[in-house]
C-alpha atoms as a PDB file:
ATOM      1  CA  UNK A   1      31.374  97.450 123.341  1.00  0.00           C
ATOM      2  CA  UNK A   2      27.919  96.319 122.720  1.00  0.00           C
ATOM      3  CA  UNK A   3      26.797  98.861 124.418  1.00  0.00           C
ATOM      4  CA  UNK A   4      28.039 101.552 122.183  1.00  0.00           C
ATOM      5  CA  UNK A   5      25.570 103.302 120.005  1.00  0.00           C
ATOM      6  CA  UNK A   6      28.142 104.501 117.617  1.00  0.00           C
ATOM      7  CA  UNK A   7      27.824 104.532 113.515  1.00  0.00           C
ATOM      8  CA  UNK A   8      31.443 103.691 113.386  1.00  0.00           C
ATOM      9  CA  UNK A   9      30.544 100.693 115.465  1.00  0.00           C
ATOM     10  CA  UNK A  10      27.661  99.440 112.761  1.00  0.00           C
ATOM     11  CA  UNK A  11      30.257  99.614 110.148  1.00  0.00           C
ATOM     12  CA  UNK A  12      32.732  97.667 111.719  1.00  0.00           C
ATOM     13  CA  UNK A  13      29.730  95.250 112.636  1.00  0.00           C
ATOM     14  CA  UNK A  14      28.457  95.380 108.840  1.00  0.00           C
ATOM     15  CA  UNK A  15      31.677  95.118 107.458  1.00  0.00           C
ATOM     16  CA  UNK A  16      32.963  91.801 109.653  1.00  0.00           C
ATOM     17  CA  UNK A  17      29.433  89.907 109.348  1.00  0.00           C
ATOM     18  CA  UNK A  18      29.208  89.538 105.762  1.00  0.00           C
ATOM     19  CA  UNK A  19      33.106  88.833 105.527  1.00  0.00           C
ATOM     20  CA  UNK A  20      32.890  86.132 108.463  1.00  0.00           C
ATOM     21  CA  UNK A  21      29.539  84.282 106.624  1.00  0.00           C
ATOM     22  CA  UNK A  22      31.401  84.108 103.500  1.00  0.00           C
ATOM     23  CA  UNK A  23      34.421  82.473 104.737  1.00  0.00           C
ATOM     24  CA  UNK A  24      32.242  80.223 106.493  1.00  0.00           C
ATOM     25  CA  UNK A  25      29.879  79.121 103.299  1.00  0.00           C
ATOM     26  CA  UNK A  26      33.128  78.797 101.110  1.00  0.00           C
ATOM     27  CA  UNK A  27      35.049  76.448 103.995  1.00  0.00           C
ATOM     28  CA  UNK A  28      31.369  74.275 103.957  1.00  0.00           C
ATOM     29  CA  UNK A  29      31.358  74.087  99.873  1.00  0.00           C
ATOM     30  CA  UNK A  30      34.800  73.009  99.952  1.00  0.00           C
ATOM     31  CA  UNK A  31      33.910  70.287 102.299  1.00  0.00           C
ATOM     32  CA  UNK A  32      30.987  69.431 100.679  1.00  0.00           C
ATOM     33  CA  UNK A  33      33.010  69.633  97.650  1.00  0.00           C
ATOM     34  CA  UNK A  34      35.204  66.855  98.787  1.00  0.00           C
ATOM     35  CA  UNK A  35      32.607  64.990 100.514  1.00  0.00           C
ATOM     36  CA  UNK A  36      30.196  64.689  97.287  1.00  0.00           C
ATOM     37  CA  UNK A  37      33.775  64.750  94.583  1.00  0.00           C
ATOM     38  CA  UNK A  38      31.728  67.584  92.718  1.00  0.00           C
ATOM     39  CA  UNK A  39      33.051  70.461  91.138  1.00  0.00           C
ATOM     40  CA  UNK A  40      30.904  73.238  93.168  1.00  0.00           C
ATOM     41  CA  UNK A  41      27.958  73.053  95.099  1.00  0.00           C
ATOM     42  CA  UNK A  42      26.752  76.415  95.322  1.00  0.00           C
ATOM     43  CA  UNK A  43      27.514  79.431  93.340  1.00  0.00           C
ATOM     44  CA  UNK A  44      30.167  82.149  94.487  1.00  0.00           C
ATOM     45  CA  UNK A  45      27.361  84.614  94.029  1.00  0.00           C
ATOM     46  CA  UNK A  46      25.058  83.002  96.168  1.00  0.00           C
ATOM     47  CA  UNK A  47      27.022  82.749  98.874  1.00  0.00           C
ATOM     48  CA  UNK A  48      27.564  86.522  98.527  1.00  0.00           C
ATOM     49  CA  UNK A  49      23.875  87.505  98.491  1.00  0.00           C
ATOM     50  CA  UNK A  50      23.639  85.036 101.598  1.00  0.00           C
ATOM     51  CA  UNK A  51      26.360  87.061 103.381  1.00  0.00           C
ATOM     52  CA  UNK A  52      24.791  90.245 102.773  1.00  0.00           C
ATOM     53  CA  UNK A  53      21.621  88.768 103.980  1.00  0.00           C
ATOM     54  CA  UNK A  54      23.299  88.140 107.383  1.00  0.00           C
ATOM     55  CA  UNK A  55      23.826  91.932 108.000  1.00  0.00           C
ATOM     56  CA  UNK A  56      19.759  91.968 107.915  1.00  0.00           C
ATOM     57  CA  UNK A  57      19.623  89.757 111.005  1.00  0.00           C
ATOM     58  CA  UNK A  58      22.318  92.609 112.711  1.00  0.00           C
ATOM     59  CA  UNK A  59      19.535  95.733 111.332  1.00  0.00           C
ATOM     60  CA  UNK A  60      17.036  94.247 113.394  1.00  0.00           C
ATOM     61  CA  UNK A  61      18.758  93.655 116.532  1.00  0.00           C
ATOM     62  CA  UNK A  62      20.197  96.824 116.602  1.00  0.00           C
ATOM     63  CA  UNK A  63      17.153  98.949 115.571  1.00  0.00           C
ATOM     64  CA  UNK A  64      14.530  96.753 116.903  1.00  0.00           C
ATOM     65  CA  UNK A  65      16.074  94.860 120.056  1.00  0.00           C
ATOM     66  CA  UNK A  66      18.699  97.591 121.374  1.00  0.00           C
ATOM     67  CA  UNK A  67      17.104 101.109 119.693  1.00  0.00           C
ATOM     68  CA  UNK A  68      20.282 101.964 118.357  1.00  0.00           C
ATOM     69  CA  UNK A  69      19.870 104.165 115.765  1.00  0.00           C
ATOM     70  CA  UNK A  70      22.963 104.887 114.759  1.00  0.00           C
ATOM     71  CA  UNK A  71      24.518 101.503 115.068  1.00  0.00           C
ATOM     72  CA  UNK A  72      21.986 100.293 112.744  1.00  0.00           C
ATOM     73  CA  UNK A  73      22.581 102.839 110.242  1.00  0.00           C
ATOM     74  CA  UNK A  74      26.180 101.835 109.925  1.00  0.00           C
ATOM     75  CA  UNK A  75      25.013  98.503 109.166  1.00  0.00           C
ATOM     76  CA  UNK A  76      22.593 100.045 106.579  1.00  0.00           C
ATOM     77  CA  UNK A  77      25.288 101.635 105.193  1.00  0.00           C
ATOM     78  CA  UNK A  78      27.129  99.240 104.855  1.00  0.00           C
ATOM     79  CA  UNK A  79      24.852  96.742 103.547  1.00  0.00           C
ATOM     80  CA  UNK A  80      23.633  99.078 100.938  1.00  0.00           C
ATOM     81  CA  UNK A  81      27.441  99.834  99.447  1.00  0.00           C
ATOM     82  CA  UNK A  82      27.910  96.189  99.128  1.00  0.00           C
ATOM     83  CA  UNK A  83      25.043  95.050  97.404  1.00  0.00           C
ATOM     84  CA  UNK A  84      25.610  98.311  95.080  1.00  0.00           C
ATOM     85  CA  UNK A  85      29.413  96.678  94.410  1.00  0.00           C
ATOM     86  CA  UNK A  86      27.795  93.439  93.492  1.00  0.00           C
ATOM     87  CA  UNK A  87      25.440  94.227  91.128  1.00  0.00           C
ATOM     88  CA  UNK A  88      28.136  97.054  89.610  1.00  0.00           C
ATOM     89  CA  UNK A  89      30.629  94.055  89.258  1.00  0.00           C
ATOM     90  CA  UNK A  90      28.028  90.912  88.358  1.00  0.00           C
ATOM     91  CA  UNK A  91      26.409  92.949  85.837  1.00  0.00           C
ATOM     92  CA  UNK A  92      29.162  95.292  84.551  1.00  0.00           C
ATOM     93  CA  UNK A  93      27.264  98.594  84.306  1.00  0.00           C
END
């Protein structure tokens, strides 16, 4: 499958990335959380923006490493709708 240079494919890639990392960061503050007996260490925000970041690391090996175009535009895509959602909800436009 990771040969596939498919826009479909970057948008199931860009979709699961961000989703995974967040689960992730939240399961690590909540273990922090009960580690340190604080309320929250970081901010549900920032561990959004740090998800989204991942999907740059998945741009780059796609249209660097691999030169797959399209792959790496469904990642684009993707990465571009969700940081559009989070400032549309953070900031209530």
């Amino acid at each position: 499958m990771r040969n596939r240079d498919s826009f479909v494919f970057g948008l199931i890639i860009g979709l699961l990335i961000p989703a995974i990392g967040f689960v992730i960061f939240y399961l690590m503050d909540m273990l922090a959380q009960s580690f340190f007996s604080r309320d929250q260490i970081c901010k549900t925000t920032t561990m959004q923006l740090v998800s989204f970041a991942l999907n740059l690391l998945a741009i780059r090996y796609y249209f660097v490493n691999l030169k797959f175009e399209k792959t790496g535009r469904g990642v684009l895509f993707v990465t571009f709708i969700y940081l559009f959602l989070f400032f549309f909800f953070s900031h209530g436009w």
